[in-house]
N, C-alpha and C. Protein backbone atom coordinates (compact mmCIF):
# COMPACT_ATOMS: atom_id res chain seq x y z
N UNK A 1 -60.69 -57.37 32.17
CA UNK A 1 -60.61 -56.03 32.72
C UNK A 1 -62.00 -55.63 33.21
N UNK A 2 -61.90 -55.20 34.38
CA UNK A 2 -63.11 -54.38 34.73
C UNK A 2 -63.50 -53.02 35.34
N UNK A 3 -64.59 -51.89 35.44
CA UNK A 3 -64.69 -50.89 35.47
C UNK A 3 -64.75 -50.94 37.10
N UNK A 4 -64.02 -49.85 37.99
CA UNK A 4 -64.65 -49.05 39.22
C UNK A 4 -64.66 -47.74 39.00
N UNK A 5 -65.70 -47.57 40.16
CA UNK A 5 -66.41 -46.04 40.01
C UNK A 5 -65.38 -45.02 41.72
N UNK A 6 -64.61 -44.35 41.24
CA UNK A 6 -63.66 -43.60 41.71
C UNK A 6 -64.57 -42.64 42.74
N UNK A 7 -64.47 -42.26 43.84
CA UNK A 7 -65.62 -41.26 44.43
C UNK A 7 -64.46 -39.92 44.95
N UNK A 8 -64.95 -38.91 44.52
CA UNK A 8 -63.83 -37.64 45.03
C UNK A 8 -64.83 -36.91 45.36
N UNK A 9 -64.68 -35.61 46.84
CA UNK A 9 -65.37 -34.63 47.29
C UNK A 9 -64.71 -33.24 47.00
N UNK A 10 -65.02 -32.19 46.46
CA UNK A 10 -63.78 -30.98 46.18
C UNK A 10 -63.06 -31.00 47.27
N UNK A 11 -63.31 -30.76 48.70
CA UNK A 11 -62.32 -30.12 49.72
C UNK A 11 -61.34 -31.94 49.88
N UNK A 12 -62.02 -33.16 49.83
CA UNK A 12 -61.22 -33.88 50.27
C UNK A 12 -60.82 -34.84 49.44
N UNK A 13 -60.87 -34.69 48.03
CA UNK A 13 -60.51 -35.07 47.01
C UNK A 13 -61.07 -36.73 47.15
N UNK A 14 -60.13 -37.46 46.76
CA UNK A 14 -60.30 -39.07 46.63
C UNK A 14 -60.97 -39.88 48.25
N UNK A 15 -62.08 -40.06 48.16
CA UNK A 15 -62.59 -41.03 49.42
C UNK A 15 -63.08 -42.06 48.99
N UNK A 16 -63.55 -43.00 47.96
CA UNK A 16 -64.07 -44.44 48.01
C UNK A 16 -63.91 -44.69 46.92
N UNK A 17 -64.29 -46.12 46.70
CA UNK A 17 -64.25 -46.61 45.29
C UNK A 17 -64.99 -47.69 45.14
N UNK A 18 -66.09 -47.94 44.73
CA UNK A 18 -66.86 -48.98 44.01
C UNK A 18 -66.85 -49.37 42.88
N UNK A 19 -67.88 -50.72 43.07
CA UNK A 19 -68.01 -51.62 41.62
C UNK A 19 -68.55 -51.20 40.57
N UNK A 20 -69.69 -50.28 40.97
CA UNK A 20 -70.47 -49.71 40.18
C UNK A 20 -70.89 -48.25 40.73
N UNK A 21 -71.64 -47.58 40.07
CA UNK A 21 -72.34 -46.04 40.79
C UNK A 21 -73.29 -46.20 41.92
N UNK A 22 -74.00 -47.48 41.67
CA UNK A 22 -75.03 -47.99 42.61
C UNK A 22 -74.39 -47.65 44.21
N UNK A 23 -73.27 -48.93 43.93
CA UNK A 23 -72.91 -49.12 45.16
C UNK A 23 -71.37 -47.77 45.65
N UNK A 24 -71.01 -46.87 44.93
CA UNK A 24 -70.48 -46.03 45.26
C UNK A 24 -71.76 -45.27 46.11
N UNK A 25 -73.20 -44.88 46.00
CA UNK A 25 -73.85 -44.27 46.43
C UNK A 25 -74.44 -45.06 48.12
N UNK A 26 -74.05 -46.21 47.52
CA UNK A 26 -74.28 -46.85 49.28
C UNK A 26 -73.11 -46.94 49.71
N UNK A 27 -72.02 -46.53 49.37
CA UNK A 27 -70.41 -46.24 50.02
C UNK A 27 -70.89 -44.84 50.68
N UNK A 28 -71.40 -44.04 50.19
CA UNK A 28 -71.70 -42.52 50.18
C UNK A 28 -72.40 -42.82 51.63
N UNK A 29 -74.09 -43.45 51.83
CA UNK A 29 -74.38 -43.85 53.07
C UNK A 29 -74.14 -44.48 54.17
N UNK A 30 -73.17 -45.26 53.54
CA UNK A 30 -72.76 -46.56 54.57
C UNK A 30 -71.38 -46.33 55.65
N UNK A 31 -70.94 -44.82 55.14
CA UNK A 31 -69.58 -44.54 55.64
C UNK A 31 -69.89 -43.19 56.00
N UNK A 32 -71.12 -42.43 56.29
CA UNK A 32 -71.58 -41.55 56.76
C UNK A 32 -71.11 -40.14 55.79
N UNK A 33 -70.91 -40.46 54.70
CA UNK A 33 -70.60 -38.99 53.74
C UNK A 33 -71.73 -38.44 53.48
N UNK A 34 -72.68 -39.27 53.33
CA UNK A 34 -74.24 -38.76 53.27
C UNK A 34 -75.17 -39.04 54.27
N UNK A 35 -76.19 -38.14 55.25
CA UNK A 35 -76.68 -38.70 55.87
C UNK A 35 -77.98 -37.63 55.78
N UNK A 36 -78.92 -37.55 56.85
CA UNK A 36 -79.87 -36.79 56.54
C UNK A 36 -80.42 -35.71 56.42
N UNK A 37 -78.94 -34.73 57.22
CA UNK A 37 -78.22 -33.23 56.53
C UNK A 37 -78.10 -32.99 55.18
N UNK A 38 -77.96 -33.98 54.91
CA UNK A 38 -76.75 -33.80 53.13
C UNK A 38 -77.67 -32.76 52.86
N UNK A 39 -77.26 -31.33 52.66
CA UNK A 39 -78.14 -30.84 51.51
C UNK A 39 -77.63 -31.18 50.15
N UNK A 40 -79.13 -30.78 49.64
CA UNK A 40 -79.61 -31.80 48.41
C UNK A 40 -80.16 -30.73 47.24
N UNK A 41 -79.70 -30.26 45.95
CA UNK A 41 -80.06 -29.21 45.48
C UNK A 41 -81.33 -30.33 44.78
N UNK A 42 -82.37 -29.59 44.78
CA UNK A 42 -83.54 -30.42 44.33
C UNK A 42 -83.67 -29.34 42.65
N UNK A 43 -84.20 -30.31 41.48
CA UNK A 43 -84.20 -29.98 40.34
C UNK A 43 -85.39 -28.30 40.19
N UNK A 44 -84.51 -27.32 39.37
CA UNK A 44 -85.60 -26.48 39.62
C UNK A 44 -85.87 -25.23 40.78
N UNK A 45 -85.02 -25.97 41.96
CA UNK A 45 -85.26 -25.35 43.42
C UNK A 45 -83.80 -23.82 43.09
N UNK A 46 -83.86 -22.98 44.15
CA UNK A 46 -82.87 -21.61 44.27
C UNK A 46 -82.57 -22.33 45.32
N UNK A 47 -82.35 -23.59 46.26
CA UNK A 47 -81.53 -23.20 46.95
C UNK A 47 -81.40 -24.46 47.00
N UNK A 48 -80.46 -25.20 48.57
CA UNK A 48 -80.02 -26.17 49.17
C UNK A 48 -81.24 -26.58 50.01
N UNK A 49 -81.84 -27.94 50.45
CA UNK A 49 -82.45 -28.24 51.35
C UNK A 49 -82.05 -29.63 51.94
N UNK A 50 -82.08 -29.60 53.26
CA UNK A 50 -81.68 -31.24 53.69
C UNK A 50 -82.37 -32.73 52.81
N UNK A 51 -81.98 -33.15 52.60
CA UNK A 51 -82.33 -34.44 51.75
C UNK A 51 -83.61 -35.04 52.61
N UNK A 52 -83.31 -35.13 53.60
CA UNK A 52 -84.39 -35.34 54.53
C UNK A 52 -86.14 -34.80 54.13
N UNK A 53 -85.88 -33.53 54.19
CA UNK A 53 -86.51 -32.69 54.41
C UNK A 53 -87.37 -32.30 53.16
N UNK A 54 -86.84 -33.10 51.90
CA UNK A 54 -87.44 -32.98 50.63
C UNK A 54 -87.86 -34.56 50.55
N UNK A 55 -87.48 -35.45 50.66
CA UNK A 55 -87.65 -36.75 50.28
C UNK A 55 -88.71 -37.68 51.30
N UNK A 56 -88.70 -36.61 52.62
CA UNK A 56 -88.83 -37.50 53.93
C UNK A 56 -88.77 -38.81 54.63
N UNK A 57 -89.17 -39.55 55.14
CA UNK A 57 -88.88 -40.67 55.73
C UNK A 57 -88.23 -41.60 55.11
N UNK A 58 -88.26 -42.06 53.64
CA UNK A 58 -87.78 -43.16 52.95
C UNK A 58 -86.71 -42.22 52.24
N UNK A 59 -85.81 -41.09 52.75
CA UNK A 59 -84.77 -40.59 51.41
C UNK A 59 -83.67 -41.45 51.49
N UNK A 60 -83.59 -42.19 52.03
CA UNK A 60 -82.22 -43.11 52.07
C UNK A 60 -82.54 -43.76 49.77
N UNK A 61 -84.23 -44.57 50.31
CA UNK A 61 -84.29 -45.22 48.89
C UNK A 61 -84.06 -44.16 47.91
N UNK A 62 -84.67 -42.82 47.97
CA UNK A 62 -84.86 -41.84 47.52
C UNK A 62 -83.19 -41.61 46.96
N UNK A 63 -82.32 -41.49 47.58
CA UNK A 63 -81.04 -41.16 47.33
C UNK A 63 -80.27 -42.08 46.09
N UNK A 64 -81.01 -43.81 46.87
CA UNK A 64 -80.23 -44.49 45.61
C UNK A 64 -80.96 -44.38 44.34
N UNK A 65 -81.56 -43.87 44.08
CA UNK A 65 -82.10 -43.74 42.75
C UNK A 65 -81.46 -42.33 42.21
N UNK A 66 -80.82 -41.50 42.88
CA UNK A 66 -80.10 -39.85 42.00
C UNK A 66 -79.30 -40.81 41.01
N UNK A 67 -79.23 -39.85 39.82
CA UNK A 67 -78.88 -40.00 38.63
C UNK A 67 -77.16 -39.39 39.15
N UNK A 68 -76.03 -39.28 38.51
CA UNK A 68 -75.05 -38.83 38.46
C UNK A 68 -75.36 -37.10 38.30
N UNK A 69 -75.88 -36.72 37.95
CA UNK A 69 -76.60 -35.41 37.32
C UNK A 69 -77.11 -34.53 38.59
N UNK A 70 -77.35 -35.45 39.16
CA UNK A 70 -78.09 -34.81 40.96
C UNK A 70 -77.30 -35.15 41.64
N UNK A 71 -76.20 -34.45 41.72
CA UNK A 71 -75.04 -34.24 42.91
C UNK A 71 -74.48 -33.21 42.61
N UNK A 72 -74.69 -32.57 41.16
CA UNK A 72 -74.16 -31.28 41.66
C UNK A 72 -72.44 -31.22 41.56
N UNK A 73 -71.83 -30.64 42.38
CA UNK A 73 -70.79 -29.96 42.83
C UNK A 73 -70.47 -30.82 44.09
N UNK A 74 -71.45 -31.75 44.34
CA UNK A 74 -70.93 -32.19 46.41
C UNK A 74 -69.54 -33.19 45.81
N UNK A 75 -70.25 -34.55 44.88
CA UNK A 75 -69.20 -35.97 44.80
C UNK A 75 -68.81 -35.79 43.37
N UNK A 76 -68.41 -36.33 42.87
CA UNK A 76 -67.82 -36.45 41.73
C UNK A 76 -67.25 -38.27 41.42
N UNK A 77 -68.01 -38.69 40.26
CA UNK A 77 -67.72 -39.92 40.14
C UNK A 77 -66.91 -40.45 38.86
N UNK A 78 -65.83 -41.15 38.70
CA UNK A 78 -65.36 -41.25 37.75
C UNK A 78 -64.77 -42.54 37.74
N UNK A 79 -65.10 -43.41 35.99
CA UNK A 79 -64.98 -44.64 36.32
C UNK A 79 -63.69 -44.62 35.37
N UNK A 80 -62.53 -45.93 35.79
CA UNK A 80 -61.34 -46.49 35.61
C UNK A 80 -61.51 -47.87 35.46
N UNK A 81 -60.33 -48.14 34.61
CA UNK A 81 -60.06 -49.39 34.40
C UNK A 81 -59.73 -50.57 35.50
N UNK A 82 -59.91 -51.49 35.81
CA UNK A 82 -59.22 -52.14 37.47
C UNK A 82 -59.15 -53.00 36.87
N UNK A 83 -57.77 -54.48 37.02
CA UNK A 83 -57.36 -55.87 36.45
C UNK A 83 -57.69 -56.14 37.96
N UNK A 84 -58.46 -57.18 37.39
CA UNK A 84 -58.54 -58.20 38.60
C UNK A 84 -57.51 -59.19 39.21
C-alpha cells in the first residue's frame, strides 16, 4: 500500500494528486494553479502579496520549500491510501 497527496482548492474542490507533497507543489506549478500572481500570505504580514513580489526572481525554488502551514486557505492537501 502506498500514500498520495490529494490536492483540493475551496471554489474548485478536487484538482490533482501526487506521490508526495513535494511533487503535489510542482503539480501546483506545472499546471499553472500557481504562478507569479499567486498571492502569498507571508508569515507575520496583514495582508496578501504576489509570491513574486516577496520571494523575487528565484520564488518558483522559494515555493517548493512552503511547509503545508503556508498555504493558508488557497490548497488544501490530504493524504490517502492508493494500492498499486
Amino acid at each position: 500500500m502506498k500514500r498520495i497527496v490529494f490536492i483540493s482548492e475551496e471554489c474548485h474542490g478536487f484538482i490533482g494528486a501526487a506521490s508526495n507533497f513535494y511533487k503535489a507543489k510542482q503539480f501546483l506549478l506545472e499546471s499553472g494553479w500557481v504562478d507569479e500572481f499567486w498571492l502569498f500570505y507571508p508569515p507575520g504580514a496583514d495582508k496578501c502579496i504576489p509570491i513574486k513580489q516577496y520571494f523575487g526572481e528565484n520564488w518558483q525554488e522559494k515555493f517548493l520549500e512552503l511547509s503545508e502551514d503556508d498555504f493558508g486557505d488557497s490548497f488544501y492537501f490530504s493524504e490517502m491510501d492508493f494500492l498499486e
